[in-house]
Protein backbone atom coordinates (compact mmCIF):
# COMPACT_ATOMS: atom_id res chain seq x y z
CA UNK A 1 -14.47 27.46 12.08
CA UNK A 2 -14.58 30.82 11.49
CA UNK A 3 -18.31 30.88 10.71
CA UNK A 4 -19.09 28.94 13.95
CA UNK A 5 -19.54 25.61 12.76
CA UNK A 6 -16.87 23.65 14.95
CA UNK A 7 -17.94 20.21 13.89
CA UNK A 8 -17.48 20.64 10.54
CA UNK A 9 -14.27 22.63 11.02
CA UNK A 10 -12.94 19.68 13.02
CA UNK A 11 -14.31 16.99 10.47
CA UNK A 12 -12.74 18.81 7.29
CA UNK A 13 -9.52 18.77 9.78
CA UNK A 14 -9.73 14.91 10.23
CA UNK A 15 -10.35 14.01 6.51
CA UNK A 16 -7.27 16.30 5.91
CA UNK A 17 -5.29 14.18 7.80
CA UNK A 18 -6.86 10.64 6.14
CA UNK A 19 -5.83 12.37 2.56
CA UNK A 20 -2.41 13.14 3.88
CA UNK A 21 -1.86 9.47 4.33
CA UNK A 22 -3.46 8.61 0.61
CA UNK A 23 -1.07 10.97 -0.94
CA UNK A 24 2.14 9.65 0.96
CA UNK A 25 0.66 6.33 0.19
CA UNK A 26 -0.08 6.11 -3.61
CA UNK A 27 3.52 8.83 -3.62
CA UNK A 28 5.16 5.58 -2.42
CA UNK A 29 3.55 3.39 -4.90
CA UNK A 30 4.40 5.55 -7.39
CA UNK A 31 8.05 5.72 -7.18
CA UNK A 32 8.10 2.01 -6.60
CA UNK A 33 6.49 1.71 -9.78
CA UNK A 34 9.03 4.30 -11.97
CA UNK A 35 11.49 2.97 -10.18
CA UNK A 36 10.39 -0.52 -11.25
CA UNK A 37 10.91 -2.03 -7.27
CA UNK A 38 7.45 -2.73 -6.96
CA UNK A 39 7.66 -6.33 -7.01
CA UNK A 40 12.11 -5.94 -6.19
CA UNK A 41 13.07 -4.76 -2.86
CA UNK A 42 16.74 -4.96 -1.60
CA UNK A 43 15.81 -6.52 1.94
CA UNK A 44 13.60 -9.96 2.41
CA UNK A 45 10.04 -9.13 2.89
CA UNK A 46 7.08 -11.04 3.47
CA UNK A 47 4.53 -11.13 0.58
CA UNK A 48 1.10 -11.94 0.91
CA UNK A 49 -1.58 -12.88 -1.57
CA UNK A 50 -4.45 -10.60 -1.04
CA UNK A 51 -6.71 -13.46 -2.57
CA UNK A 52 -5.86 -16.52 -0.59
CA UNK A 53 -3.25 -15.20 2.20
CA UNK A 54 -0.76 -17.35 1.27
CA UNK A 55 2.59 -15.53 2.77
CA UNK A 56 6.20 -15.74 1.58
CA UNK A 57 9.49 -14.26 2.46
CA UNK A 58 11.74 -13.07 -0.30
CA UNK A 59 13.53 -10.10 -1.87
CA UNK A 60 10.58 -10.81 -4.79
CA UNK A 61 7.14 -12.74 -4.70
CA UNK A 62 6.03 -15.19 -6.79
CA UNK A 63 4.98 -14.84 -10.75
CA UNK A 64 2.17 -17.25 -9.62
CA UNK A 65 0.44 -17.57 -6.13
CA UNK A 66 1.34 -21.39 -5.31
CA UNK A 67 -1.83 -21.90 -3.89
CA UNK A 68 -4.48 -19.94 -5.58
CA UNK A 69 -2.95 -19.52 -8.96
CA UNK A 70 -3.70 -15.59 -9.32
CA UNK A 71 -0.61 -13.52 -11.09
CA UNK A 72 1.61 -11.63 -8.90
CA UNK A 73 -0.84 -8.54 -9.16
CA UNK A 74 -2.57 -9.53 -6.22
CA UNK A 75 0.29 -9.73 -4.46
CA UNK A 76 0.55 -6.99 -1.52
CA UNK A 77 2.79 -4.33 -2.15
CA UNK A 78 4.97 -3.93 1.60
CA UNK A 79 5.12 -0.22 1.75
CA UNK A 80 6.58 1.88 4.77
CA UNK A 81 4.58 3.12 7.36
């Protein structure tokens, strides 16, 4: 910005903002995982396979998609917006 080039300053402001959101993101994910809630939460949510789309409510998903068979690691995590 400084230098004159306002495009760029204003694109390396926007990507700032993107990586913000990663980082609160995967900062989520990450206490969910050391916390060992990533598959538990204490309210019923809806969980969706990211295969098939097959969508459940429940405090916890399924071990096994019921109607693609995939393990619960393609289940989507809900995480907070």
């Amino acid at each position: 910005e400084d230098e004159g080039f306002m495009y760029v300053a204003e694109t390396f402001k926007k990507v700032a903002v993107v990586e913000n959101c990663h980082y609160l993101l995967f900062d989520q994910l990450y206490n969910m995982y050391t916390t060992s809630t990533l598959y538990k939460q204490e309210e019923s949510r809806k969980w969706k396979c990211s295969q098939c789309g097959y969508e459940a409510d429940g405090k916890t998903p399924w071990k096994t998609c019921p109607l693609c068979g995939l393990p619960q690691g393609y289940v989507q995590i809900p995480v907070q917006k």
